[in-house]
Protein backbone atom coordinates (compact mmCIF):
# COMPACT_ATOMS: atom_id res chain seq x y z
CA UNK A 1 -29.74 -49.39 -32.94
CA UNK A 2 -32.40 -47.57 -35.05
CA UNK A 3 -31.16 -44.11 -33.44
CA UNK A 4 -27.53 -45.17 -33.91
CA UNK A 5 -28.67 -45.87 -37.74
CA UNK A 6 -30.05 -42.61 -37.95
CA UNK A 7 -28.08 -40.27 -36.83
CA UNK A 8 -24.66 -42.14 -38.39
CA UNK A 9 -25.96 -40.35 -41.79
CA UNK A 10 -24.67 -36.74 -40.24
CA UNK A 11 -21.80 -35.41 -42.19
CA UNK A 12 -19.65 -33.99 -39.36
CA UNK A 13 -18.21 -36.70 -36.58
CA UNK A 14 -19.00 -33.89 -33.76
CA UNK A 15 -22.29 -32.96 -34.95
CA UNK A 16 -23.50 -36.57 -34.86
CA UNK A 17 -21.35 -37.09 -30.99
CA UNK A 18 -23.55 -34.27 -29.75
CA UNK A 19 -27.26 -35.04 -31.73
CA UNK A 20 -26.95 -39.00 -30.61
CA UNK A 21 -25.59 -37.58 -26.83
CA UNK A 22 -28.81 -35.43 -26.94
CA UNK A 23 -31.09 -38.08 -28.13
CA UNK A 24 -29.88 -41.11 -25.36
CA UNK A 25 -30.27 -37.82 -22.96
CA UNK A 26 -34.25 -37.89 -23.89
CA UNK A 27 -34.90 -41.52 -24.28
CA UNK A 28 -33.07 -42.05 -20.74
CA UNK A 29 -35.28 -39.74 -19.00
CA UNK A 30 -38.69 -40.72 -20.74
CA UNK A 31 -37.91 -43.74 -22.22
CA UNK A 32 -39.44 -46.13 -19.50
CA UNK A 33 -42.08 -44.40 -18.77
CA UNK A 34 -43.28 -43.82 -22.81
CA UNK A 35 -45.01 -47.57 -22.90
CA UNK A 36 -46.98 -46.37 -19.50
CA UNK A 37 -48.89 -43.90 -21.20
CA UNK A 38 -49.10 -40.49 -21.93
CA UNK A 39 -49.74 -39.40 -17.74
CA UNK A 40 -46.21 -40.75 -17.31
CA UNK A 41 -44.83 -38.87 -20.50
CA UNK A 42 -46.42 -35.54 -19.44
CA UNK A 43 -45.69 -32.33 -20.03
CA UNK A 44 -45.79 -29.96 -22.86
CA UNK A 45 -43.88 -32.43 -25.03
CA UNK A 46 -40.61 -32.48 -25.52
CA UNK A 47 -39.96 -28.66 -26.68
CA UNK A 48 -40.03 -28.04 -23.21
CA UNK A 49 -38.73 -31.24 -21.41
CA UNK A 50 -35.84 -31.39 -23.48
CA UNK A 51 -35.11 -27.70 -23.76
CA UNK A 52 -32.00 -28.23 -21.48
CA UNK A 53 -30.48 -30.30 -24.17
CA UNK A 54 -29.89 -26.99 -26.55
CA UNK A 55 -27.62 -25.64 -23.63
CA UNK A 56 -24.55 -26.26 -24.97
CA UNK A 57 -23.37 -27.13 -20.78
CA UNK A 58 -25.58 -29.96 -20.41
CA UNK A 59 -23.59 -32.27 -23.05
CA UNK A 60 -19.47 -31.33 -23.22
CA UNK A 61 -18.73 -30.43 -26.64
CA UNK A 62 -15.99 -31.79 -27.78
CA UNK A 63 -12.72 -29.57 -28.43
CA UNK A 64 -11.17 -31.00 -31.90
CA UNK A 65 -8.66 -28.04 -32.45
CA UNK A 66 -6.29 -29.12 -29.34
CA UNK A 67 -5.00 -25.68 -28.63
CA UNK A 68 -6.91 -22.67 -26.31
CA UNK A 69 -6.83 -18.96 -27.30
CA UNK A 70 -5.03 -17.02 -24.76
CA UNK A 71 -6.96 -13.57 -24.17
CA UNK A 72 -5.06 -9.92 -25.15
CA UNK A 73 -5.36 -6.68 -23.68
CA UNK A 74 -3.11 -5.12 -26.34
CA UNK A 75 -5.27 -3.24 -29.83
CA UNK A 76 -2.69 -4.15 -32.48
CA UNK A 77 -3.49 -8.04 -31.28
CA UNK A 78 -6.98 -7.29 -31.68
CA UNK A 79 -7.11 -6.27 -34.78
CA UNK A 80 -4.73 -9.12 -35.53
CA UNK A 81 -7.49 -11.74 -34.39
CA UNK A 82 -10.16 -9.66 -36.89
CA UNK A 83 -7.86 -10.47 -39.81
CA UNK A 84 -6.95 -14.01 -39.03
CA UNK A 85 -10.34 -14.66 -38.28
CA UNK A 86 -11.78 -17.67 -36.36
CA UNK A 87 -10.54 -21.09 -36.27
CA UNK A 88 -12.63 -23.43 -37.93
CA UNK A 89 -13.88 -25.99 -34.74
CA UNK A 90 -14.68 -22.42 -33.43
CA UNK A 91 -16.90 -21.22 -36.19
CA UNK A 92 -18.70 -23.97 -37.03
CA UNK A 93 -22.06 -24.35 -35.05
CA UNK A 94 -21.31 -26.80 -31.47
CA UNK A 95 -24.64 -27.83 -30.82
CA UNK A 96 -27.72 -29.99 -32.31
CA UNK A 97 -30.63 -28.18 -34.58
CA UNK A 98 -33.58 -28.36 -32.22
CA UNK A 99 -35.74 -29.83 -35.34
CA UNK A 100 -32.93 -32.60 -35.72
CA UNK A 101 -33.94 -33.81 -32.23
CA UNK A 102 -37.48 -33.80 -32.88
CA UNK A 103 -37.06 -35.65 -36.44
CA UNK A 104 -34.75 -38.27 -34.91
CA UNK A 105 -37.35 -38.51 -31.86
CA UNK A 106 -40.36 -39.20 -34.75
CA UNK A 107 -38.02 -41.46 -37.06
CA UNK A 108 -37.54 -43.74 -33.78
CA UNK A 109 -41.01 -43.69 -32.80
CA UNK A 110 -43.81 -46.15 -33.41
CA UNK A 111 -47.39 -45.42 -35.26
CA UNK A 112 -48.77 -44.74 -31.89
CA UNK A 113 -46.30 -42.66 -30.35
CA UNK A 114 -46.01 -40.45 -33.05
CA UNK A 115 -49.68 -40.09 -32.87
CA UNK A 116 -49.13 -38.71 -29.20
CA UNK A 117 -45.93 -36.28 -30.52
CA UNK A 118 -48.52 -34.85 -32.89
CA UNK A 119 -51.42 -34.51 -30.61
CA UNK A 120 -49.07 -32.58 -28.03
CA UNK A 121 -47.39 -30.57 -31.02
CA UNK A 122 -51.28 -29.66 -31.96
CA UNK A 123 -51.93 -28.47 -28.43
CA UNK A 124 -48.38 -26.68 -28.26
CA UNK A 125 -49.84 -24.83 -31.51
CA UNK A 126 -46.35 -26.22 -33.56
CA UNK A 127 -46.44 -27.44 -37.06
CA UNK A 128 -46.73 -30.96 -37.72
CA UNK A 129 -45.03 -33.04 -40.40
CA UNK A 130 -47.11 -34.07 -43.25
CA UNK A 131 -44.28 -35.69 -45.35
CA UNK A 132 -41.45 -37.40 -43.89
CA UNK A 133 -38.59 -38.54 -46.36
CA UNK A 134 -36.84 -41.42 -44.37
CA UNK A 135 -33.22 -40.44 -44.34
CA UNK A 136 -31.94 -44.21 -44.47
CA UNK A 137 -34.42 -45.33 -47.15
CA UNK A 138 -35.18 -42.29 -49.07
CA UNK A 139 -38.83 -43.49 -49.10
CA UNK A 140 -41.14 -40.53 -48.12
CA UNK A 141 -44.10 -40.55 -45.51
CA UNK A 142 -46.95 -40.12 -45.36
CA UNK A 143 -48.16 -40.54 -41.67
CA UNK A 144 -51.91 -39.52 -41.47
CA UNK A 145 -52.46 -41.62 -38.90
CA UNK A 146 -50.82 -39.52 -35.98
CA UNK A 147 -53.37 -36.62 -37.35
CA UNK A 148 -55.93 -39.03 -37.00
CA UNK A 149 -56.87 -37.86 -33.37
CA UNK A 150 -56.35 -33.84 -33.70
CA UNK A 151 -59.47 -32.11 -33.09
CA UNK A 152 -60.25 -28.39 -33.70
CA UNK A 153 -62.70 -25.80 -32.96
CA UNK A 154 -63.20 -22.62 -35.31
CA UNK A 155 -66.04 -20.12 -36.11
CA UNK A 156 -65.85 -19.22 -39.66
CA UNK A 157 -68.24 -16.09 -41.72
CA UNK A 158 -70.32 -17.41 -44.11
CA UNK A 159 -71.58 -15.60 -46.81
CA UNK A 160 -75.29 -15.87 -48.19
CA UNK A 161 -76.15 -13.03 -50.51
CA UNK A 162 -75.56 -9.98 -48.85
CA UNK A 163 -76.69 -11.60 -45.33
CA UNK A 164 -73.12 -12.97 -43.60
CA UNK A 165 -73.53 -15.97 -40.78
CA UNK A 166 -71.38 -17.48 -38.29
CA UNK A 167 -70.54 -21.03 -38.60
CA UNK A 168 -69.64 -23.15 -35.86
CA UNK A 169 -67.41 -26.01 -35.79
CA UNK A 170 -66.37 -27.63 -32.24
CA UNK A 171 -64.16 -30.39 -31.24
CA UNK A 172 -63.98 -31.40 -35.16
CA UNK A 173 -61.43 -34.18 -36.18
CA UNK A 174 -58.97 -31.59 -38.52
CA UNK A 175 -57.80 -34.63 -41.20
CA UNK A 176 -61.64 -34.81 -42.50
CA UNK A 177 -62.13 -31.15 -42.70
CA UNK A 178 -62.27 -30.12 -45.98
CA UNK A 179 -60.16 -26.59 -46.89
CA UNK A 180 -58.01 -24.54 -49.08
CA UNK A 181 -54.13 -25.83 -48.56
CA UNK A 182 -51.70 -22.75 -49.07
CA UNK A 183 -48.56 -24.17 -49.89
CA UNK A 184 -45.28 -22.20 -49.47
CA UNK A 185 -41.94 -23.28 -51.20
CA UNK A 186 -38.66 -21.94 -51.75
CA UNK A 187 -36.01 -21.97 -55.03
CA UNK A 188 -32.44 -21.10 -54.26
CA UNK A 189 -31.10 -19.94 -50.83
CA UNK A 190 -31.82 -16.58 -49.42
CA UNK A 191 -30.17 -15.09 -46.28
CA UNK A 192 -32.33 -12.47 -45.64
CA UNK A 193 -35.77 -13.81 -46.17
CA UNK A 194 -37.46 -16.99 -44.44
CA UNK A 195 -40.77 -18.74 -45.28
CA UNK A 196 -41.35 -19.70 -41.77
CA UNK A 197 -40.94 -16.41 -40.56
CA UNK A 198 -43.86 -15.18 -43.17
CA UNK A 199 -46.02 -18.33 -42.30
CA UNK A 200 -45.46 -17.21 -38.45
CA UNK A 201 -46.67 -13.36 -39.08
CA UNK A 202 -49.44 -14.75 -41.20
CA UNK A 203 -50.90 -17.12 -38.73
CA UNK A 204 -50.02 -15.52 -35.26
CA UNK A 205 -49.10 -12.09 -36.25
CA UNK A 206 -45.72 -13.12 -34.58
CA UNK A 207 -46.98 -13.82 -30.75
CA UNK A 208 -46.02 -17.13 -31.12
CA UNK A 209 -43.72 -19.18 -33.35
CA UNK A 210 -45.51 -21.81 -35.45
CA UNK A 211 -42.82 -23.16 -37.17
CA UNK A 212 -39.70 -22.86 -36.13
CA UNK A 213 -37.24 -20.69 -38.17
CA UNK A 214 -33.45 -19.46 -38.48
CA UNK A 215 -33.73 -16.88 -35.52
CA UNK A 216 -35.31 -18.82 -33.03
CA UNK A 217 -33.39 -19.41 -30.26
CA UNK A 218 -31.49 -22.64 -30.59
CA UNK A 219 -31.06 -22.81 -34.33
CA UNK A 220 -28.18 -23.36 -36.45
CA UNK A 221 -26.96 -23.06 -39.71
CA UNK A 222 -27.72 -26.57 -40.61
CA UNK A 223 -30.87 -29.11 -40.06
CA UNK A 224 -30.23 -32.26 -41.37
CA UNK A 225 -33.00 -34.14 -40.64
CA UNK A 226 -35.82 -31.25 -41.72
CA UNK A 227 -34.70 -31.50 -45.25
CA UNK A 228 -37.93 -32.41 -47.78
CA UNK A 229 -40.05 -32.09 -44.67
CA UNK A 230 -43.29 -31.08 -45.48
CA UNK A 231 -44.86 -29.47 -42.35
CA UNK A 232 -48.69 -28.16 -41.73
CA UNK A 233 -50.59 -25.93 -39.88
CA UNK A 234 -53.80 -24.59 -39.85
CA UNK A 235 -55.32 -20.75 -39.63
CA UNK A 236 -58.19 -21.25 -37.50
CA UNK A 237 -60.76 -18.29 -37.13
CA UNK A 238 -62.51 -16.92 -34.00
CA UNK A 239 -65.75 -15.06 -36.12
CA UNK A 240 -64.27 -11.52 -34.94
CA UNK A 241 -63.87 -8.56 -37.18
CA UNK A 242 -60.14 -9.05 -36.99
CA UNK A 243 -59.58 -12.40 -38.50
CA UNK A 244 -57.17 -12.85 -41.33
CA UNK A 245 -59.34 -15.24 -43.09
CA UNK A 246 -63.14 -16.02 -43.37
CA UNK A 247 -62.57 -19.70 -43.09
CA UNK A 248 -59.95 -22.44 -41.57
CA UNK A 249 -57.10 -22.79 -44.13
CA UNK A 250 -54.40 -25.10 -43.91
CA UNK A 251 -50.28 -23.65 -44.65
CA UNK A 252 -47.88 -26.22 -45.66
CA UNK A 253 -44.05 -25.12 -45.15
CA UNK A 254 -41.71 -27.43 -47.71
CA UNK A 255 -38.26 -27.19 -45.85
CA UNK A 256 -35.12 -27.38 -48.46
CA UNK A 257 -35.21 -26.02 -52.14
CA UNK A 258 -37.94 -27.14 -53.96
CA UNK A 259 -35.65 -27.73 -57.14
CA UNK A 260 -34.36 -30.90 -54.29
CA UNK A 261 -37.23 -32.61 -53.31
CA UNK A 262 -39.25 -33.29 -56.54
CA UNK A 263 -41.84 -35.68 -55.48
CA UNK A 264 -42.93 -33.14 -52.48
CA UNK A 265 -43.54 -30.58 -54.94
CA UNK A 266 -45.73 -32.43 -56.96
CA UNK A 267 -47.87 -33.36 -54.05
CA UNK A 268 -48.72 -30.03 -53.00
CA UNK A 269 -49.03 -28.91 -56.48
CA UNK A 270 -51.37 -31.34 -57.31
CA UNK A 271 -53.71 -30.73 -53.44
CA UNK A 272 -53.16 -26.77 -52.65
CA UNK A 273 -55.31 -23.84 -53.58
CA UNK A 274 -52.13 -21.40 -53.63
CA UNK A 275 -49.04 -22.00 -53.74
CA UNK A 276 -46.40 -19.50 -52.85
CA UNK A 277 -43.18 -19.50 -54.08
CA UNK A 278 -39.75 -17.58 -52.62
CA UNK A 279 -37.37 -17.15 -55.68
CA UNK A 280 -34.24 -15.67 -54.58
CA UNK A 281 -32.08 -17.73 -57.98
CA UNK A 282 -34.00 -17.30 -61.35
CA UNK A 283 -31.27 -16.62 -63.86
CA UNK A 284 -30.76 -18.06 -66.61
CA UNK A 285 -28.42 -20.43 -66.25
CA UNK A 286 -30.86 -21.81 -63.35
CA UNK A 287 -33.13 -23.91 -65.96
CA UNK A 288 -34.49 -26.39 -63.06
CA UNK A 289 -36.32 -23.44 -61.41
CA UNK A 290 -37.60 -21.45 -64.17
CA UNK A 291 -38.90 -24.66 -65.28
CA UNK A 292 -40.58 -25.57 -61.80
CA UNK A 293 -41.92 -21.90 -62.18
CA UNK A 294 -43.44 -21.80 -65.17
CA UNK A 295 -44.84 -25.05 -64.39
CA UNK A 296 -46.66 -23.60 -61.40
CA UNK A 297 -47.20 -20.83 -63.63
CA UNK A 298 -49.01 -22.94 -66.03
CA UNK A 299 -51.06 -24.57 -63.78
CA UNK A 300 -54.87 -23.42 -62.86
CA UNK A 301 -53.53 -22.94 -58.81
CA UNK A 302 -53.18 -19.76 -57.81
CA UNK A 303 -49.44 -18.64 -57.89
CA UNK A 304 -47.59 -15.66 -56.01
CA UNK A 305 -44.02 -15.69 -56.59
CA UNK A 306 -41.91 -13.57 -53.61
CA UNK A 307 -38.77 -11.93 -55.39
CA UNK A 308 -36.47 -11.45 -52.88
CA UNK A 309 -33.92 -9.99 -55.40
CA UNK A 310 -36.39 -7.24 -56.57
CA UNK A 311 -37.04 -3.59 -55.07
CA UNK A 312 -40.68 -2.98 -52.69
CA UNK A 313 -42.66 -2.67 -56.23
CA UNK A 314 -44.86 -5.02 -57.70
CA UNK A 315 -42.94 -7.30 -59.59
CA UNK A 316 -46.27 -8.04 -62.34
CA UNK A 317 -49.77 -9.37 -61.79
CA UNK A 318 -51.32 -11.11 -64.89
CA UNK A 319 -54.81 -12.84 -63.62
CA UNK A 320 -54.10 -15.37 -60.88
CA UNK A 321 -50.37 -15.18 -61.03
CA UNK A 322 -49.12 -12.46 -58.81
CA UNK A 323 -45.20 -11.26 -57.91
CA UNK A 324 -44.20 -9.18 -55.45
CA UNK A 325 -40.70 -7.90 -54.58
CA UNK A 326 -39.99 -8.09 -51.18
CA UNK A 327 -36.13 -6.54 -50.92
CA UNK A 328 -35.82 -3.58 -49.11
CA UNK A 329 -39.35 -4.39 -47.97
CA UNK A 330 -41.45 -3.24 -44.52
CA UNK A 331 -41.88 -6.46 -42.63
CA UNK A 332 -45.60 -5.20 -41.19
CA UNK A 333 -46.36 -4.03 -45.08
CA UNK A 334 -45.22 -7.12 -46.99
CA UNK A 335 -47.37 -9.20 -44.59
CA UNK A 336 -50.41 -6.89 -44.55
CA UNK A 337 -49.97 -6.93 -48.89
CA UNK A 338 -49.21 -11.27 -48.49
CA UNK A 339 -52.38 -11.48 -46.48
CA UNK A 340 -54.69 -9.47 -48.36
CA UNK A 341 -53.69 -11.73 -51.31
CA UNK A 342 -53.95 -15.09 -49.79
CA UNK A 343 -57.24 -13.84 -48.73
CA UNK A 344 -58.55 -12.90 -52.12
CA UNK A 345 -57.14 -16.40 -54.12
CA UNK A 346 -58.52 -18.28 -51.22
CA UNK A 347 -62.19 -16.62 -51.14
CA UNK A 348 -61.85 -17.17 -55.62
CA UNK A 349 -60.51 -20.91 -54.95
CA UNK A 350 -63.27 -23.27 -55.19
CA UNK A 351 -60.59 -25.61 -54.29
CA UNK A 352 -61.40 -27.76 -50.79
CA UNK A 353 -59.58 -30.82 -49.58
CA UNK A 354 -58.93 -33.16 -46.44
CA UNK A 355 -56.10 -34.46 -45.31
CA UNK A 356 -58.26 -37.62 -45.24
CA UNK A 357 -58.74 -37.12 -49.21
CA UNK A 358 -54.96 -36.88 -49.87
CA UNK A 359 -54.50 -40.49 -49.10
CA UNK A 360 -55.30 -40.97 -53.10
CA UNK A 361 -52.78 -38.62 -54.02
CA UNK A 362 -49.92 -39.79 -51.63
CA UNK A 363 -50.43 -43.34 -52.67
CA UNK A 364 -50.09 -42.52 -56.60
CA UNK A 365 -47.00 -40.54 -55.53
CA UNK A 366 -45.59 -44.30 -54.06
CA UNK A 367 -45.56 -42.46 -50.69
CA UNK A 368 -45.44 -44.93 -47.43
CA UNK A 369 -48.55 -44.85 -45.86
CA UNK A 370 -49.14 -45.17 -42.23
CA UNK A 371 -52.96 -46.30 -42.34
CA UNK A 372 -51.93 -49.09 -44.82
CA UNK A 373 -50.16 -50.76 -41.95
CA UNK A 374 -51.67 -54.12 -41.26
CA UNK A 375 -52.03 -53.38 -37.49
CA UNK A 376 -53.79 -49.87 -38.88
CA UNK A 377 -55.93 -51.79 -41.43
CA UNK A 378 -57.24 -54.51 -39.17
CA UNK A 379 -57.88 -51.99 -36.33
CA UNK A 380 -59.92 -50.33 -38.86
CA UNK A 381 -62.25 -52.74 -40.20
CA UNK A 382 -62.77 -53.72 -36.69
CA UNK A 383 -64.17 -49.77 -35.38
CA UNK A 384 -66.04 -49.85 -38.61
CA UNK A 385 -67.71 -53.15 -37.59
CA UNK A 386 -68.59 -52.28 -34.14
CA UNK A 387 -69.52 -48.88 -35.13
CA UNK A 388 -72.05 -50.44 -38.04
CA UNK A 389 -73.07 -52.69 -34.98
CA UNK A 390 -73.84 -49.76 -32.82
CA UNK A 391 -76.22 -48.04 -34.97
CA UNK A 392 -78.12 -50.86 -36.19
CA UNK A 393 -79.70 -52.12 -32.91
CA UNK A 394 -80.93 -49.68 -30.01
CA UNK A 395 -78.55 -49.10 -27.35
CA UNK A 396 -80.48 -50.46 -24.51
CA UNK A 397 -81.07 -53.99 -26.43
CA UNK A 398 -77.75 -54.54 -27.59
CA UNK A 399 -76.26 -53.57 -24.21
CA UNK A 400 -77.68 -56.31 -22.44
CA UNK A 401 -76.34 -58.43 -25.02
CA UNK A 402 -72.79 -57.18 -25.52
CA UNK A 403 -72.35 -56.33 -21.92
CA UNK A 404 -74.26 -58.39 -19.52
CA UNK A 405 -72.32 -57.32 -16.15
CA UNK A 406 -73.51 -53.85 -17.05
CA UNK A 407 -77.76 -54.51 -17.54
CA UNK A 408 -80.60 -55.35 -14.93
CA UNK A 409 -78.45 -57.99 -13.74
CA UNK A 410 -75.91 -55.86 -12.34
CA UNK A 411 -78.91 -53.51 -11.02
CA UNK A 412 -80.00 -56.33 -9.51
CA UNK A 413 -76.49 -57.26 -7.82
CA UNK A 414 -75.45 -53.98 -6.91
CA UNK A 415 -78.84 -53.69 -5.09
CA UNK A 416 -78.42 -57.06 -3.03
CA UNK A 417 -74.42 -55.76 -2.14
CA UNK A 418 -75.88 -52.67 -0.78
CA UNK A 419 -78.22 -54.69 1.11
CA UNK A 420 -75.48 -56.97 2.35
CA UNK A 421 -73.94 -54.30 4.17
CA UNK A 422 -77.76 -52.42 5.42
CA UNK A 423 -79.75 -55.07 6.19
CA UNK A 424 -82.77 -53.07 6.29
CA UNK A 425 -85.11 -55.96 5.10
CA UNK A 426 -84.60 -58.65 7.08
CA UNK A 427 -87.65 -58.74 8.85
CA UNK A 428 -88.54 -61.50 11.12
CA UNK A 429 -85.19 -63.38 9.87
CA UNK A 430 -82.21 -63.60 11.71
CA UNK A 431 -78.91 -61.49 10.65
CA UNK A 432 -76.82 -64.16 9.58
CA UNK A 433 -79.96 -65.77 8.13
CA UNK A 434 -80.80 -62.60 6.24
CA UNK A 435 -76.93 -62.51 5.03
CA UNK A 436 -76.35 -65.78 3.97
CA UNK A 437 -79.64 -65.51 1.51
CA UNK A 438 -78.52 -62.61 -0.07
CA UNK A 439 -75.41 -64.04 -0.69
CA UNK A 440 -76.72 -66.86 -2.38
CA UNK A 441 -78.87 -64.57 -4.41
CA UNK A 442 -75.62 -62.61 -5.57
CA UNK A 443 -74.29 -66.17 -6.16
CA UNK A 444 -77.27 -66.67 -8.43
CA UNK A 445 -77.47 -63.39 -10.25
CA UNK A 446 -73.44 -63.35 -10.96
CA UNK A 447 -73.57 -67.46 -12.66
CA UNK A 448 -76.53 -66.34 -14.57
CA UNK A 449 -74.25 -62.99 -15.38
């Protein structure tokens, strides 16, 4: 019923036929197996498991224009069929964003299971979503607690005078490490430019797709569910010459026009070191964005707005507030320039948060936080407890305490079992003699157990 709920807010009756097809297609196949555990669940997530589901074969799409388009051999038709164009059922897109799956996948999902999407999304090295607007409620999440069990490893260059140091960080839960946020919006529509596609060559230099963008195999025109997504990733450096940044920083990617989603804006205003903005409508008839721009303008962030209506030339640069054109543009320059940049606000930026400090922020925004879950919150105060416990009394006193079956006791017991089935020191007594006495000493040791 909840996916039913969900995916009834699609506009177009196929669209929603095919993403709700799609989505009984996953839960079918997984779906008994997902309260087993992850061993049963397996796999590289669902970007792989469910990949047959883009195929438009697996799930018959449904033909709404009644009539089939007879092939001609003859020119003069052929050029007929370019000016006519194509039928409308024919242009429009047939089958389901992949992101719409995996929104509608995380909508359905429980606290815990979305804590094992993200933890497979983290190892898949795919964004995660940060900020979730609920489609039926309009409320927006904020669900820290799948993050909760991402770790990381990086080696990032310190600096110390002119002496420069390696800094190790292994296994490291990435919600309490504090770093620079880079946060990268968008005002108006632009065919020809896309933020994930810059956030992709940033991070990965483009050998793997972070977040998934307009040309990656399986998109469409529209994604209904990604709208007012916030998603994150994180830059993690090896300590080699040719890292893009000294230290870990975290990219956010706001999906939709910033001038839509308000409340989202705000939020990563009010937590990122830099924000970058791609302004493709400023004019000046456009008041909402010039307004959100001069706001970010105003503001003591770093700002560095993308022009995508401007020629390869510097659009201005007045202290921390940087444009760049971008149309017309070299892909491996732009990047190279958008790097350098980053680099330099982020190394000036004195600015260092955790995910784990955000919780402040996303409350006073009225977001819907996971953690503040009762089940969360009791769970909570309970590791706290036992953890407090753990480190106030030695580990070898409180063990016998806490756990008897697992102190001298069971020593003791495991040592008369092994002697049960030796019988090595029976001496002058018989064998069943011998066995039934250290039976009754097990007996003994387990009732005092």
């Amino acid at each position: 019923q909840d996916i039913e709920q969900l995916l009834s807010i699609t506009q177009e009756a196929d669209r929603f036929h095919l993403l709700k097809s799609r989505c009984a297609s996953f839960f079918s196949r997984f779906g008994s197996h997902v309260n087993q555990g992850p061993i049963h669940f397996g796999g590289i997530f669902w970007w792989k498991a469910s990949a047959e589901g883009f195929r438009p074969g697996v799930v018959p799409t449904p033909n709404t224009s009644g009539e089939e388009h007879e092939p001609s051999d003859s020119f003069d038709d052929f050029l007929s069929d370019l000016d006519k164009g194509a039928p409308e059922s024919a242009s429009r897109e047939s089958h389901v964003h992949p992101m719409d799956l995996q929104m509608a996948i995380f909508h359905c999902a429980d606290d815990f299971m979305r804590q094992y999407l993200s933890s497979k999304l983290a190892f898949c090295q795919f964004a995660l979503p940060l900020l979730v607007p609920n489609p039926g409620t309009s409320q927006i999440e904020f669900p820290l607690w799948s993050l909760s069990q991402i770790k990381k490893s990086w080696k990032g260059t310190v600096k110390s005078g002119e002496q420069t140091r390696i800094s190790s960080h292994d296994n490291k839960l990435i919600y309490q490490a504090e770093m620079p946020i880079v946060s990268f919006l968008r005002i108006g529509s632009s065919p020809s430019s896309s933020k994930s596609q810059l956030l992709n060559a940033l991070l990965s230099r483009k050998k793997h797709d972070t977040f998934f963008h307009r040309h990656c195999e399986g998109s469409t025109k529209d994604c209904f569910l990604m709208k007012g997504v916030v998603e994150i990733s994180w830059y993690l450096p090896r300590g080699s010459d040719d890292d893009s940044f000294n230290g870990p920083v975290a990219f956010c990617n706001l999906h939709g026009d910033a001038r839509d989603h308000k409340p989202q804006l705000q939020f990563l205003q009010k937590i990122s070191a830099v924000n970058v903005v791609l302004v493709s409508e400023l004019n000046q008839s456009n008041k909402k964005g010039r307004k959100i721009l001069h706001d970010l303008w105003q503001s003591q962030r770093p700002l560095v707005c993308l022009f995508t209506e401007k020629e390869s030339i510097a659009a201005g640069r007045s202290g921390q507030n940087i444009g760049i054109g971008i149309k017309n543009r070299n892909e491996a320059e732009l990047v190279g320039e958008l790097k350098k940049t980053i680099r330099d606000l982020v190394e000036g930026s004195s600015t260092l948060v955790s995910l784990n400090a955000c919780l402040s922020t996303a409350r006073q925004h009225g977001f819907l936080v996971d953690e503040d879950a009762e089940a969360c919150v009791t769970a909570k105060e309970m590791a706290i407890k036992l953890v407090n416990l753990l480190k106030r009394e030695k580990l070898s006193e409180i063990k016998s305490q806490l756990l008897p079956l697992q102190g001298k006791l069971w020593y003791l017991w495991c040592k008369k079992d092994k002697e049960l089935t030796r019988l090595q020191e029976k001496g002058n007594k018989s064998i069943e003699h011998h066995r039934s006495q250290i039976e009754l000493e097990k007996s003994a040791i387990r009732q005092e157990q």
